[in-house]
C-alpha atoms as a PDB file:
ATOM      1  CA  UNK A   1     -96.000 -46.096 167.222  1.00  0.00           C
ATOM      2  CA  UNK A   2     -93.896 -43.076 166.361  1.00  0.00           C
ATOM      3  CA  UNK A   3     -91.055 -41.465 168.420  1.00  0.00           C
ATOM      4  CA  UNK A   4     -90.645 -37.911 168.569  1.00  0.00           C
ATOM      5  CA  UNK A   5     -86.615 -36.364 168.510  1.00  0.00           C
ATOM      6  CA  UNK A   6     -85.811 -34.128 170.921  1.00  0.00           C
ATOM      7  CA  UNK A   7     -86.000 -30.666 170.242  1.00  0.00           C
ATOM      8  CA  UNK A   8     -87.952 -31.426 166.539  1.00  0.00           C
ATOM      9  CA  UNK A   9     -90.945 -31.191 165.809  1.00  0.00           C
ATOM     10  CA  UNK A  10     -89.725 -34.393 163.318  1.00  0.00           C
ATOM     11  CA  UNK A  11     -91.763 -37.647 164.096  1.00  0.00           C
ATOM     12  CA  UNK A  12     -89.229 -40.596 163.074  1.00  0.00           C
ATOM     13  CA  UNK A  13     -91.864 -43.954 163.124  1.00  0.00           C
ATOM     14  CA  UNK A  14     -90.304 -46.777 165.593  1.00  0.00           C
ATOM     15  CA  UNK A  15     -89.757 -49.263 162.685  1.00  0.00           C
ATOM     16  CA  UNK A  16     -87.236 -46.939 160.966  1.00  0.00           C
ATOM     17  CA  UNK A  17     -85.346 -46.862 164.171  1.00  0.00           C
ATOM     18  CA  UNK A  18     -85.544 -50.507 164.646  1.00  0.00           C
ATOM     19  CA  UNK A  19     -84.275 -50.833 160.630  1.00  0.00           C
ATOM     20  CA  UNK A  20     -81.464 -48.335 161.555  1.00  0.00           C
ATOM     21  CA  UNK A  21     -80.402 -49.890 164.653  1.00  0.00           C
ATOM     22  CA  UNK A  22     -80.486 -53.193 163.044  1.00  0.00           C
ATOM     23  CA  UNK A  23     -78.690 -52.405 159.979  1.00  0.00           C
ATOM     24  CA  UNK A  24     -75.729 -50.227 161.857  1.00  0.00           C
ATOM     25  CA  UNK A  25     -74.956 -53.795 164.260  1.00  0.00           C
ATOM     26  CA  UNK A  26     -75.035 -55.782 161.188  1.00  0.00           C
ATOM     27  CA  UNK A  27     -71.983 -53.398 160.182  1.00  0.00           C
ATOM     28  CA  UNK A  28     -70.480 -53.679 163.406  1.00  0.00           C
ATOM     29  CA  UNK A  29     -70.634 -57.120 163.970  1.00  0.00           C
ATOM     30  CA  UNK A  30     -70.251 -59.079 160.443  1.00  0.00           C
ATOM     31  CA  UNK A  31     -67.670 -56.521 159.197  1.00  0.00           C
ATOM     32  CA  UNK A  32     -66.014 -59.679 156.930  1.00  0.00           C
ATOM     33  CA  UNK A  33     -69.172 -61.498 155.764  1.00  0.00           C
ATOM     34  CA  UNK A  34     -68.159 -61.380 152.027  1.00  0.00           C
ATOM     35  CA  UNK A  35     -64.921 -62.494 152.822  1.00  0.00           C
ATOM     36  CA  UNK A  36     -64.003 -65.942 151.136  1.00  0.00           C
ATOM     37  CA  UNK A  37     -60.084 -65.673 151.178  1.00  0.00           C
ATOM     38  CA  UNK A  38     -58.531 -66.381 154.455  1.00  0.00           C
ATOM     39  CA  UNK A  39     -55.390 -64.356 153.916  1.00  0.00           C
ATOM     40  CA  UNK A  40     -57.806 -61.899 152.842  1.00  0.00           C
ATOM     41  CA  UNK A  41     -60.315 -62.556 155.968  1.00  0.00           C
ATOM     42  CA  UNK A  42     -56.865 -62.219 158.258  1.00  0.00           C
ATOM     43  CA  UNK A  43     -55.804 -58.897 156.748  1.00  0.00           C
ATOM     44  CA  UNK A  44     -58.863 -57.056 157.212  1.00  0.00           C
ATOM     45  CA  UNK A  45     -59.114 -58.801 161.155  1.00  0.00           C
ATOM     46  CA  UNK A  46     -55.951 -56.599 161.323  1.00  0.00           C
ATOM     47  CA  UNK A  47     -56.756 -53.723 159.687  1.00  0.00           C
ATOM     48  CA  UNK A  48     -60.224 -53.706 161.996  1.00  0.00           C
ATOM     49  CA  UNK A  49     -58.894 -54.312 165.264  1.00  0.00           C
ATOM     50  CA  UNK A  50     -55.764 -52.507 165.092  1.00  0.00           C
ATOM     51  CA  UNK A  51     -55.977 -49.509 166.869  1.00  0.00           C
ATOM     52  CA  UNK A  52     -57.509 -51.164 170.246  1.00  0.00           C
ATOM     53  CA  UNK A  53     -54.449 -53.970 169.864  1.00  0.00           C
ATOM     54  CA  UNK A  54     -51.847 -53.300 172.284  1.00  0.00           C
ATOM     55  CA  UNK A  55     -49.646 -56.208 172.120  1.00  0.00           C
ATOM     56  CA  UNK A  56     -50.334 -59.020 169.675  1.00  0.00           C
ATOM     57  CA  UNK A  57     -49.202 -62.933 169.882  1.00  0.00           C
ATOM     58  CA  UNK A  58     -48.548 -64.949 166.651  1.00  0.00           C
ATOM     59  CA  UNK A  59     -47.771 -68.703 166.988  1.00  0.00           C
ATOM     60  CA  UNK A  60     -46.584 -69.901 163.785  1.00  0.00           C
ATOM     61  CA  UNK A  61     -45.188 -66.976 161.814  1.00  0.00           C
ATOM     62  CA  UNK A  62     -43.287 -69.142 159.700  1.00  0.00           C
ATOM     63  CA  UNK A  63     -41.336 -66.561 157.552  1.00  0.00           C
ATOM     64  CA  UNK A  64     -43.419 -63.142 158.908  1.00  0.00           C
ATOM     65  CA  UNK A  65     -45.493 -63.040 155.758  1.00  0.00           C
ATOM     66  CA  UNK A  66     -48.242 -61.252 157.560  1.00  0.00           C
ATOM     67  CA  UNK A  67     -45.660 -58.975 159.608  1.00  0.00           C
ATOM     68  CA  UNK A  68     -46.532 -55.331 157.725  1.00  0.00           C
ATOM     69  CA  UNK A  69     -49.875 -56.124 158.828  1.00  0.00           C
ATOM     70  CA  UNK A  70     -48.959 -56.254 162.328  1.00  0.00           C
ATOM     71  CA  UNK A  71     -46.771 -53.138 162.639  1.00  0.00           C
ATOM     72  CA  UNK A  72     -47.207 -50.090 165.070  1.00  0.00           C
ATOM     73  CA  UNK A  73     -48.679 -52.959 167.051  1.00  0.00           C
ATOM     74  CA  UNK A  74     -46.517 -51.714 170.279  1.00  0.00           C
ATOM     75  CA  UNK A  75     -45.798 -55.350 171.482  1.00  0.00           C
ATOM     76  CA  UNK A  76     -45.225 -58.244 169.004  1.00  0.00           C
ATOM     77  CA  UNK A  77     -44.306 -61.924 169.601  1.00  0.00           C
ATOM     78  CA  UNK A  78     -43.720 -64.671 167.264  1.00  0.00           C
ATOM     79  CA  UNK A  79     -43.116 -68.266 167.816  1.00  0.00           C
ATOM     80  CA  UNK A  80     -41.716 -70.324 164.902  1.00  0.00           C
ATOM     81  CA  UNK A  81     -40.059 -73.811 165.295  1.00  0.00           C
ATOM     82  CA  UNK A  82     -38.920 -75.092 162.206  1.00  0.00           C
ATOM     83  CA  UNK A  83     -35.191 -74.069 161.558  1.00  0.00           C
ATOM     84  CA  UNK A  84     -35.111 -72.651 158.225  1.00  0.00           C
ATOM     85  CA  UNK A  85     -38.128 -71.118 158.307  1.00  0.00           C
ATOM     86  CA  UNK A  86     -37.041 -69.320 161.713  1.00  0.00           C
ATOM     87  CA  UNK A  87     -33.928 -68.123 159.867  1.00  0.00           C
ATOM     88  CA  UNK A  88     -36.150 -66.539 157.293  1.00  0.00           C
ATOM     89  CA  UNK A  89     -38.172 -64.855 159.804  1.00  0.00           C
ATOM     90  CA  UNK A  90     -35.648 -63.613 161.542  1.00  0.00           C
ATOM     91  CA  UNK A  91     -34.605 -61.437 158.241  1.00  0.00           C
ATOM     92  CA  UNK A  92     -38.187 -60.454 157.384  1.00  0.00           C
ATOM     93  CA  UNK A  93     -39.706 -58.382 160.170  1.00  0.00           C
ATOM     94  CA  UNK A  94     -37.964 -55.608 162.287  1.00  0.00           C
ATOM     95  CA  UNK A  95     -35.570 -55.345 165.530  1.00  0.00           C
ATOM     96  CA  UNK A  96     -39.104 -54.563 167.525  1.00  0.00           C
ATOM     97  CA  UNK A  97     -40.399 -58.049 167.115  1.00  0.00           C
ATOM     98  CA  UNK A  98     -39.554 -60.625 169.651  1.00  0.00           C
ATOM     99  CA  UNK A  99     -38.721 -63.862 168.112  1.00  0.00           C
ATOM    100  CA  UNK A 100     -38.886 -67.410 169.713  1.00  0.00           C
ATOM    101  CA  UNK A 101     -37.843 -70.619 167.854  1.00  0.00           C
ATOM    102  CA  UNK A 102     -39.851 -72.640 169.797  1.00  0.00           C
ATOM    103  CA  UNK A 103     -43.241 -74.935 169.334  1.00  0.00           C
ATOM    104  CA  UNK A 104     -46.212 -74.080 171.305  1.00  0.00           C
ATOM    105  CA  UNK A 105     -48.267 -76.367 173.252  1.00  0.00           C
ATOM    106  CA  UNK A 106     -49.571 -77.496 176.526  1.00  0.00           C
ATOM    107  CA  UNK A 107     -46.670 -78.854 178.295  1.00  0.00           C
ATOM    108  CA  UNK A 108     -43.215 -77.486 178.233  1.00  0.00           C
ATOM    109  CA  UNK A 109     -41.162 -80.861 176.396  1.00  0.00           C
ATOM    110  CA  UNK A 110     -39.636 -82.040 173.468  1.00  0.00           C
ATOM    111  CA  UNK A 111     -42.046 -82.866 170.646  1.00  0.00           C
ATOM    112  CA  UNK A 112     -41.355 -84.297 167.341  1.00  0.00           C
ATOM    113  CA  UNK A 113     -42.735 -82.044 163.771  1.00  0.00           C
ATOM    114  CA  UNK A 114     -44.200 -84.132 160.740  1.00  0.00           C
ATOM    115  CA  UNK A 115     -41.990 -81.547 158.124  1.00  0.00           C
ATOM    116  CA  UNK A 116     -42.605 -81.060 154.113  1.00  0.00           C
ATOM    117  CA  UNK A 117     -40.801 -78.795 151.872  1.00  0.00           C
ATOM    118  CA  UNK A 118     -43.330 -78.946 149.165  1.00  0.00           C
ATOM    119  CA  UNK A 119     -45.350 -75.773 150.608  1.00  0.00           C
ATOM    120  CA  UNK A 120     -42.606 -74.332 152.501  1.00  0.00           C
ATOM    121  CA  UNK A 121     -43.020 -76.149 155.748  1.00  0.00           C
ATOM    122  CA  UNK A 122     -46.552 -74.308 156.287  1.00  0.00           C
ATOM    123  CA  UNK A 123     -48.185 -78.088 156.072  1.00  0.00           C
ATOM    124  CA  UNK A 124     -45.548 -78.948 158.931  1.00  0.00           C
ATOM    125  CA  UNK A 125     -47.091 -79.685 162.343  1.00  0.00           C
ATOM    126  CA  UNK A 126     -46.809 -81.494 165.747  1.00  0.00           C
ATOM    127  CA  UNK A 127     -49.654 -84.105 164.428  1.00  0.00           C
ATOM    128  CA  UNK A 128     -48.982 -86.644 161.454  1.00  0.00           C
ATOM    129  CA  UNK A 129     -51.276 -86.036 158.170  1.00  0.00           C
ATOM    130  CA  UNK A 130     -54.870 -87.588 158.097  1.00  0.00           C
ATOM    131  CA  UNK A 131     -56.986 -86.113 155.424  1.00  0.00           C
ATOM    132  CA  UNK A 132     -54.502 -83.499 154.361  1.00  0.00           C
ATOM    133  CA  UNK A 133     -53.064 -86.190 152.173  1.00  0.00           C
ATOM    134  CA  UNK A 134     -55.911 -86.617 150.344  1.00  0.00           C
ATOM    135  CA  UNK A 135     -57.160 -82.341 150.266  1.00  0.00           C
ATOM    136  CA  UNK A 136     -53.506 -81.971 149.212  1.00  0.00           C
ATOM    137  CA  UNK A 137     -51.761 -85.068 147.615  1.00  0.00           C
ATOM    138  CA  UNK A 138     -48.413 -82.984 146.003  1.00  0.00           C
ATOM    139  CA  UNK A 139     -47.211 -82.570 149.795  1.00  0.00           C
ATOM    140  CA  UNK A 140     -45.705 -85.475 150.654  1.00  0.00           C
ATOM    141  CA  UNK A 141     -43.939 -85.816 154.605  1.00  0.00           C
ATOM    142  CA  UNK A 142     -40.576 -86.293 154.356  1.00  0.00           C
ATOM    143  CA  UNK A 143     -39.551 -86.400 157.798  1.00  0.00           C
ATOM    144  CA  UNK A 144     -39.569 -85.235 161.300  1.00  0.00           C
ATOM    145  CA  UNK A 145     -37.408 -82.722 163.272  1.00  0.00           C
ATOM    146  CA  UNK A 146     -37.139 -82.576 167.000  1.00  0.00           C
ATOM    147  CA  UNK A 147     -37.819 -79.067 168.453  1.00  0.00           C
ATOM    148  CA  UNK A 148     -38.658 -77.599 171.958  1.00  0.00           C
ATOM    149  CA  UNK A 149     -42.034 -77.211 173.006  1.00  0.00           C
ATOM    150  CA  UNK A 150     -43.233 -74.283 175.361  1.00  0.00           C
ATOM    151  CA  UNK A 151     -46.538 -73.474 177.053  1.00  0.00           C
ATOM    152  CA  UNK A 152     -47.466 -70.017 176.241  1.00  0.00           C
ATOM    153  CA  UNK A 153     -48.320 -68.644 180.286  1.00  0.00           C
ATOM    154  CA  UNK A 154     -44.998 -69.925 181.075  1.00  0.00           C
ATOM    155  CA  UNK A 155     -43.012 -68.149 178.698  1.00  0.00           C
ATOM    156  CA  UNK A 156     -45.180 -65.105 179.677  1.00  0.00           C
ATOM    157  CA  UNK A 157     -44.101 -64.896 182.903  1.00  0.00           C
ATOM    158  CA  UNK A 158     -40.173 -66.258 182.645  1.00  0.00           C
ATOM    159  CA  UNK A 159     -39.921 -63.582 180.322  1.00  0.00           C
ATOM    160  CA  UNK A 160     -41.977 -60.495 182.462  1.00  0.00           C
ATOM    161  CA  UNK A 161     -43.904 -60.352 179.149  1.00  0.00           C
ATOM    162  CA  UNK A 162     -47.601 -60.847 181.050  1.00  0.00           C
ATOM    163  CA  UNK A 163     -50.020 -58.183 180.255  1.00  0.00           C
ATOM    164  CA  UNK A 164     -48.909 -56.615 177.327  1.00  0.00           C
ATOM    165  CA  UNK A 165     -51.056 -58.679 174.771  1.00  0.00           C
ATOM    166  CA  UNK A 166     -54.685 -58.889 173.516  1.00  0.00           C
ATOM    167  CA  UNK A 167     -54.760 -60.002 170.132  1.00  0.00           C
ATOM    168  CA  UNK A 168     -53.565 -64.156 169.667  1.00  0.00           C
ATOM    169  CA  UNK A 169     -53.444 -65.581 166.319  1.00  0.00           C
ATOM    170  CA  UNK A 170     -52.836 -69.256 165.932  1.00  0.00           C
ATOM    171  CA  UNK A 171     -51.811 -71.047 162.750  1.00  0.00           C
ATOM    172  CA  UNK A 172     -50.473 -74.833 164.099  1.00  0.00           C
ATOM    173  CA  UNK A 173     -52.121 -76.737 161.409  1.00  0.00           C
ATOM    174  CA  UNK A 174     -54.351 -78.787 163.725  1.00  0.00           C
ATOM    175  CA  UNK A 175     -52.639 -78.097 167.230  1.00  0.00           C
ATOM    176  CA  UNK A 176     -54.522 -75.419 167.977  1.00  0.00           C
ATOM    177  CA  UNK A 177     -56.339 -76.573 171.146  1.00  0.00           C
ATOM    178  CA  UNK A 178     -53.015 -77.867 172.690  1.00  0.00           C
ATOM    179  CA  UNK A 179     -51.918 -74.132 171.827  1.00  0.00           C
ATOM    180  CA  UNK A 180     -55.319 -73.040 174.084  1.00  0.00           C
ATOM    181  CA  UNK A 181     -55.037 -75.251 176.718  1.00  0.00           C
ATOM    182  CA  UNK A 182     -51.429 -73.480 177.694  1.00  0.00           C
ATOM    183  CA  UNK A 183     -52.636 -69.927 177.415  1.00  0.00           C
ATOM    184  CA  UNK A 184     -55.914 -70.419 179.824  1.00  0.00           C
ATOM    185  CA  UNK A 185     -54.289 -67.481 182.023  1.00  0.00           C
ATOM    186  CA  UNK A 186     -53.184 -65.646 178.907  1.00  0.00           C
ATOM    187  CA  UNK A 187     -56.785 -65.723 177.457  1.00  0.00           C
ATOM    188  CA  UNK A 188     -58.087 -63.164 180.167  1.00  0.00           C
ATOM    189  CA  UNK A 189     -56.154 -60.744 178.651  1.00  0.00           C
ATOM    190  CA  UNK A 190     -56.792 -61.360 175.257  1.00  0.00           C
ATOM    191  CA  UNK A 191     -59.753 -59.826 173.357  1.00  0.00           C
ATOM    192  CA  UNK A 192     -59.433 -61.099 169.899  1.00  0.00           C
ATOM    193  CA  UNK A 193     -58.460 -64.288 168.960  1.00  0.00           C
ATOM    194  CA  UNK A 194     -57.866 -65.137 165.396  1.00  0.00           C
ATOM    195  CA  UNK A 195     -57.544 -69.206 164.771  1.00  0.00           C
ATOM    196  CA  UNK A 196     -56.850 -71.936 162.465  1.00  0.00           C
ATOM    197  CA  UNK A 197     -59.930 -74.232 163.193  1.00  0.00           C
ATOM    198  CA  UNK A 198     -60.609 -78.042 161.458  1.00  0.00           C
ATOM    199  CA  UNK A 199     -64.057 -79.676 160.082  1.00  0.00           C
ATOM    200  CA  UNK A 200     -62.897 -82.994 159.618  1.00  0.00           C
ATOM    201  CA  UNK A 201     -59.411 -84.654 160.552  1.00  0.00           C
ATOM    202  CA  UNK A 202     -57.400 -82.997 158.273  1.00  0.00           C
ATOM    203  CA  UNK A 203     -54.181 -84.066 160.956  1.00  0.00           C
ATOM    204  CA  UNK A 204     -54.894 -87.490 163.392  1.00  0.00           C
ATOM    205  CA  UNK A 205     -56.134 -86.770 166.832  1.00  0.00           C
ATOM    206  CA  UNK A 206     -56.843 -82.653 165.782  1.00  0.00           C
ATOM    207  CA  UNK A 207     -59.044 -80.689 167.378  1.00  0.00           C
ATOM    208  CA  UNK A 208     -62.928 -79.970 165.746  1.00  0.00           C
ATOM    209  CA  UNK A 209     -63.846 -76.447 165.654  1.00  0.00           C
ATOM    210  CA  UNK A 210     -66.754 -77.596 168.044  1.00  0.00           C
ATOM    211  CA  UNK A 211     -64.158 -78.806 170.577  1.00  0.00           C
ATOM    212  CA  UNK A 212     -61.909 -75.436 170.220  1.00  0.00           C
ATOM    213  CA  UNK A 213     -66.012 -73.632 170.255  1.00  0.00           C
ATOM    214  CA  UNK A 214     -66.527 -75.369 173.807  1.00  0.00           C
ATOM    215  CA  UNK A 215     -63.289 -74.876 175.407  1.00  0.00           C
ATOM    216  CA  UNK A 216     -63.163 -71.059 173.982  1.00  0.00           C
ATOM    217  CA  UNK A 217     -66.433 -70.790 175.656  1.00  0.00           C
ATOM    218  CA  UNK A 218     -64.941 -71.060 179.537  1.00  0.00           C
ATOM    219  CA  UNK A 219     -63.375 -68.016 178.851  1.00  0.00           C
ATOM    220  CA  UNK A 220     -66.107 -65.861 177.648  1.00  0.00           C
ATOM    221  CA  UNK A 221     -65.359 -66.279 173.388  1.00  0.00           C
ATOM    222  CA  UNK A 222     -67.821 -66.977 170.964  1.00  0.00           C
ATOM    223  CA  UNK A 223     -66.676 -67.453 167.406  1.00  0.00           C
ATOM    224  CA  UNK A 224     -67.799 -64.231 165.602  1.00  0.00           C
ATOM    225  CA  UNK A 225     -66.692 -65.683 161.841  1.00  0.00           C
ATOM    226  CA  UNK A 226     -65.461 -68.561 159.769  1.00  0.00           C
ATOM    227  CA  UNK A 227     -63.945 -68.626 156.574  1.00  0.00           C
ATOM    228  CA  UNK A 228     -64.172 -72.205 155.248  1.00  0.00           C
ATOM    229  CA  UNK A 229     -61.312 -73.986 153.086  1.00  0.00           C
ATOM    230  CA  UNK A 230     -62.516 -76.996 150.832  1.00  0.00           C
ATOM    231  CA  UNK A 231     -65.604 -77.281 153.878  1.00  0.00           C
ATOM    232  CA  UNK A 232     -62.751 -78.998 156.042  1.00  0.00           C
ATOM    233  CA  UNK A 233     -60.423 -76.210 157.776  1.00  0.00           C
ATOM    234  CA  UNK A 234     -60.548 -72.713 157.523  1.00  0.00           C
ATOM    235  CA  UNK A 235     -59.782 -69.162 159.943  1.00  0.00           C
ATOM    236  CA  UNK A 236     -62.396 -68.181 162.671  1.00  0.00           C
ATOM    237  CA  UNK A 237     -62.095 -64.977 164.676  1.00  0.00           C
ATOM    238  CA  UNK A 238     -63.242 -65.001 168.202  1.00  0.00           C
ATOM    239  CA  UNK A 239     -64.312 -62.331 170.255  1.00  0.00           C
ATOM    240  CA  UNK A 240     -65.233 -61.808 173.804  1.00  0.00           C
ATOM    241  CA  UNK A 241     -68.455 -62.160 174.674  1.00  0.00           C
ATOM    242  CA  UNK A 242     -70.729 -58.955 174.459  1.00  0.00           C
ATOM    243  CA  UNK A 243     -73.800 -57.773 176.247  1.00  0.00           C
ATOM    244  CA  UNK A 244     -77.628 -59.265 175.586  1.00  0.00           C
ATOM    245  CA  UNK A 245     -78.459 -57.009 173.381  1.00  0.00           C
ATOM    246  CA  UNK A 246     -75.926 -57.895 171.048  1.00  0.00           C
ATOM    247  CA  UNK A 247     -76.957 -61.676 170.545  1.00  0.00           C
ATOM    248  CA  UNK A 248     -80.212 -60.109 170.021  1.00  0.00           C
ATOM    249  CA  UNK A 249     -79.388 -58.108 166.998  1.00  0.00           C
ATOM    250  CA  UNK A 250     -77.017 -61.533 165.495  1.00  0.00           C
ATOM    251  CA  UNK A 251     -80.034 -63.221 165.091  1.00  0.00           C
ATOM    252  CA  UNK A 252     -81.258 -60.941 162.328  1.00  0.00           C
END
């Protein structure tokens, strides 16, 4: 079966369109399929999506590493907790960021941090070390640090900061889904979601990527790509969920 251009007297066979079709979504949807590195896999989410961000969310920025990726992003947000690394953020990204030295979660409380210094406090987290102990022996726990704990649709609207974001990255080694489950009227806004996700229990009581997969999935997300760290935690990107014909073309 052949189909004949408009115009032409060109006859372009139907399996050459199908091939062309197929091999232009492929582009469009696996745009990071060699990927391996996840600071590598985060920078080119960025450098994708950029242009259709208009506000972006980042909860645990820890000294802004990633910050030149984010600007001319018109609306920026960063949470940090952890003192010393909060100070150090505050020096490394510019006057248009706002800045909040606060935890993220799903009740607005005091919760207690499980803090190293080996990496810099980016093992740090709300949950105590399970497996990371053994993926990671040279960071040892030293202590813990009280620090205030905020849910993320409640800050929103205190602050008449509601509806200026659609991109949410999440980096809470492990709290991730307590991050979610405080956002649920923030994640109608947002169109890209980029996410620390866990295998195994790298912290006690964390969240499985199938659990963050299932409660994503109320609000219209499927995870569009993973990039795995020693097969037991790694960065997924979600996106909102497309049309038929796109799961169609996925399968390929």
């Amino acid at each position: 079966m052949t189909e004949r251009a408009a115009g032409s007297s060109v006859v372009i066979p139907i399996k050459t369109l199908l091939r062309a079709l197929k091999s232009a979504f492929r582009a469009v949807c696996r745009p990071f399929q060699k990927v391996t590195d996840i600071r590598e896999f985060n920078h080119r989410v960025l450098r994708r999506y950029k242009r259709e961000v208009r506000g972006a969310i980042q909860v645990g920025a820890h000294h802004g590493i990633e910050y030149p990726w984010f600007k001319g992003i018109q609306n920026l947000l960063f949470f940090e907790p952890q003192p010393e690394a909060f100070e150090k953020l505050q020096r490394n990204v510019g006057p248009e960021v706002l800045l909040a030295q606060k935890a993220v979660g799903a009740e607005n409380k005091t919760v207690e941090m499980f803090v190293e210094t080996v990496n810099q406090g980016q093992s740090s987290s709300v949950l105590s070390p399970q497996e990371h102990s053994d993926l990671y022996p040279s960071i040892v726990f030293e202590g813990k640090i009280a620090v205030e704990q905020v849910r993320l649709d409640d800050y929103l609207m205190e602050n008449h900061l509601e509806g200026r974001f659609n991109f949410l990255e999440i980096d809470v080694q492990g709290y991730e889904l307590e991050v979610l489950k405080g956002a649920q009227k923030l994640l109608r806004d947002i169109d890209y979601l980029y996410c620390e996700v866990n295998k195994t229990s790298v912290y006690k009581n964390c969240a499985l990527v199938d659990e963050v997969d299932a409660f994503l999935s109320q609000f219209g997300f499927f995870r569009h790509q993973t990039v795995w760290v020693k097969d037991a935690f790694g960065d997924a990107l979600y996106l909102k969920q497309k049309p038929s014909w796109r799961k169609t073309f996925l399968r390929y």
